[in-house]
Protein backbone atom coordinates (compact mmCIF):
# COMPACT_ATOMS: atom_id res chain seq x y z
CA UNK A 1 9.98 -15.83 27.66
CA UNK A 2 6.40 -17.20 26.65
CA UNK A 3 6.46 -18.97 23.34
CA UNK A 4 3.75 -16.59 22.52
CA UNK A 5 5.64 -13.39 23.19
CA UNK A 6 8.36 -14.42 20.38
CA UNK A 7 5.81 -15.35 18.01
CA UNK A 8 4.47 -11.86 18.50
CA UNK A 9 8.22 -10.11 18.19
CA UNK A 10 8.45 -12.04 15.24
CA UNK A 11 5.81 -10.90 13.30
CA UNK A 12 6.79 -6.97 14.29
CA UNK A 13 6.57 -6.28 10.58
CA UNK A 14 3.15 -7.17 10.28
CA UNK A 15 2.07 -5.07 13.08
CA UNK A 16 3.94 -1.53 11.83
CA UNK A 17 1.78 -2.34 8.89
CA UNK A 18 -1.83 -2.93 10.69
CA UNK A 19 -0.69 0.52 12.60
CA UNK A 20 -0.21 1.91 9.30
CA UNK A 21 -3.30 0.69 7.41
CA UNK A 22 -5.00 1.92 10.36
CA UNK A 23 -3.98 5.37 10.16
CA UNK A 24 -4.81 5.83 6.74
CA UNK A 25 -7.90 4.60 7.36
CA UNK A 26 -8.57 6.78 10.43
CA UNK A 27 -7.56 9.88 7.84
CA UNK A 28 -9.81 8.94 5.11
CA UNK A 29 -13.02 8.64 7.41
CA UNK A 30 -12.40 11.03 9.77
CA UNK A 31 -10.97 14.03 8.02
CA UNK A 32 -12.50 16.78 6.27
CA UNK A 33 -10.00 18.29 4.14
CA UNK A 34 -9.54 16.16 0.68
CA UNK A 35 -6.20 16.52 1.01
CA UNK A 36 -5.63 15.25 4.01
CA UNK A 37 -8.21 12.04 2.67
CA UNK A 38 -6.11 11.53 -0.05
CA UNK A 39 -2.62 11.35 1.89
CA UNK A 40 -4.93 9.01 4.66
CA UNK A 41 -5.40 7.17 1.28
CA UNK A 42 -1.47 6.83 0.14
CA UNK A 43 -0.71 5.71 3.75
CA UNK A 44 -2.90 2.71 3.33
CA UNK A 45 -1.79 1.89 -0.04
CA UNK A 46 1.64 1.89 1.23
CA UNK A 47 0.89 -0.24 4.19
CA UNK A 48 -0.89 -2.77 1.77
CA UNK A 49 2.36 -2.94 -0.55
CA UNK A 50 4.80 -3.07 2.30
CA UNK A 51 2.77 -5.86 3.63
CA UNK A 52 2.58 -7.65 0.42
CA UNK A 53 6.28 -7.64 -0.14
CA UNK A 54 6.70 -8.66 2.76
CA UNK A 55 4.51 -11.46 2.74
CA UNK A 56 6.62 -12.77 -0.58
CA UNK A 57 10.05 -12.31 0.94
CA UNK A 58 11.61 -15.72 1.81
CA UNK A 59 15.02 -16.00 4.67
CA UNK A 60 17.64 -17.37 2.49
CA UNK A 61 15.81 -17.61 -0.37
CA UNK A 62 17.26 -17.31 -3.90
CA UNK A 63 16.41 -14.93 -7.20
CA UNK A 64 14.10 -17.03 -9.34
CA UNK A 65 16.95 -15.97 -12.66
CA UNK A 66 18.42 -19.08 -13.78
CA UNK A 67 20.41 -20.58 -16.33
CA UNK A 68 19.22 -22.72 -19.15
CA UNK A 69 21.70 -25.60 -18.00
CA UNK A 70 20.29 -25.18 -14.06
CA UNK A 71 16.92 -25.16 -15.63
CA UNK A 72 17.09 -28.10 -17.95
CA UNK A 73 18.57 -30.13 -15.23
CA UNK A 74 15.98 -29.78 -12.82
CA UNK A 75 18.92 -28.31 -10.24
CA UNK A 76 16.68 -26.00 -8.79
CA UNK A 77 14.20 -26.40 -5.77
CA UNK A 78 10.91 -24.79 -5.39
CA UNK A 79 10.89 -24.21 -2.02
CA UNK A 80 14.84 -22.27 -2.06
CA UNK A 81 13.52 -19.94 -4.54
CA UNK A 82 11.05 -16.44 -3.92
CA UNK A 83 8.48 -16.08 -5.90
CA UNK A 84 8.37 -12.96 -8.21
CA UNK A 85 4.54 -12.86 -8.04
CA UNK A 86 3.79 -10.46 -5.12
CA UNK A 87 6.66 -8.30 -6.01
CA UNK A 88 5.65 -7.92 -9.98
CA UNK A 89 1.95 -6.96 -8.46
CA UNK A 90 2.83 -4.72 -5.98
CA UNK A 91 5.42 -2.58 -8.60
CA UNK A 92 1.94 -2.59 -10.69
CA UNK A 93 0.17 -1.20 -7.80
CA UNK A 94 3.11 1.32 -7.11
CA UNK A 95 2.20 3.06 -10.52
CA UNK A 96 -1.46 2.35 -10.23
CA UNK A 97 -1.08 4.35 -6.73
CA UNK A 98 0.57 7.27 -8.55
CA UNK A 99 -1.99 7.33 -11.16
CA UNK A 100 -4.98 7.60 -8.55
CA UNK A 101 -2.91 10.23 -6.48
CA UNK A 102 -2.24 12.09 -9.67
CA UNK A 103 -6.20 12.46 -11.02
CA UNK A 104 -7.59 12.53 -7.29
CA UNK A 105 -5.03 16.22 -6.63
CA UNK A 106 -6.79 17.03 -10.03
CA UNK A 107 -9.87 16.76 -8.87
CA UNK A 108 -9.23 18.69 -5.78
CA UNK A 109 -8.04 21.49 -7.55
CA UNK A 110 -11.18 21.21 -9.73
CA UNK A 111 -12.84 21.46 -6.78
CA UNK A 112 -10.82 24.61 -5.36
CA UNK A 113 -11.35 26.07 -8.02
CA UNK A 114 -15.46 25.54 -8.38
CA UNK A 115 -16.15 25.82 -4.85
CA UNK A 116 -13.80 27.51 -3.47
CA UNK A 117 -12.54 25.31 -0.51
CA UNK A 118 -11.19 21.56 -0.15
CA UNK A 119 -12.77 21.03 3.46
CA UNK A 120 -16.11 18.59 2.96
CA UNK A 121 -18.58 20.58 5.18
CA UNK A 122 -18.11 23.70 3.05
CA UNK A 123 -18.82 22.44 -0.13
CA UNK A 124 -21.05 20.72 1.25
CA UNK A 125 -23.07 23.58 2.36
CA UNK A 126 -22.19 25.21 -1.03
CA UNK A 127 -23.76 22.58 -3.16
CA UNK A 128 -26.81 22.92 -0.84
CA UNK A 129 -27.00 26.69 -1.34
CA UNK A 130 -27.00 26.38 -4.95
C-alpha cells in the first residue's frame, strides 16, 4: 500500500472525531427544535474532548506520578512521560459541559413554558405576534 494510505489509517481517530464535530455542528445550524440544538451541541463538545485526549495520549508512555528519590535523581525522561495537561483541561471541560447542558434544558423549559413550543419558527412567529 501507498505510504499515504497508512498515514491516513493511522490517524482513524482523528477522523471519527471531524465526523463527529461535524454532526453536531450540522444539528446546531440546521435544526429547529432547541433540543435537538442542544444535543447537536453535546456531540461537538464530546468530539472536541475525545480529540483532545487523544491528542495528549502518548504509545508507551508513562504516568507523570513519581517518587521523590526518581525525582531528585533526575531518573526520569521527558519525552517517556504523558503530560497531564490536556487531560486535567478536558475533565474541566467535562463539568463545564454539564453545567451549560444543565442551564441551556432550563432555559428551554422556560421557554416551553412562555411560549408554548421549543421549535424556533414558532416562537419565532410568537414573539412577532406579540
Amino acid at each position: 500500500m501507498d505510504a499515504w494510505l497508512f498515514e491516513i489509517i493511522g490517524k482513524f481517530n482523528y477522523w471519527i472525531y471531524v465526523v463527529l464535530m461535524m454532526t453536531g455542528f450540522y444539528a446546531m445550524i440546521r435544526k429547529n427544535n432547541l433540543i435537538k440544538k442542544l444535543l447537536g451541541m453535546n456531540i461537538f463538545q464530546t468530539a472536541i474532548i475525545l480529540l483532545y485526549i487523544s491528542m495528549g495520549s502518548k504509545v508507551g508512555g508513562k504516568i507523570p506520578i513519581l517518587d521523590k528519590e526518581q525525582a531528585l535523581a533526575g531518573a526520569v525522561q521527558v519525552a517517556d512521560v504523558v503530560n497531564p495537561l490536556p487531560h486535567v483541561l478536558m475533565l474541566t471541560a467535562i463539568v463545564v459541559s454539564v453545567s451549560v447542558t444543565g442551564v441551556a434544558l432550563a432555559v428551554a423549559l422556560r421557554i416551553y413554558k412562555e411560549y408554548g413550543s421549543i421549535d424556533e419558527d414558532q416562537i419565532l412567529e410568537r414573539i412577532g405576534k406579540s
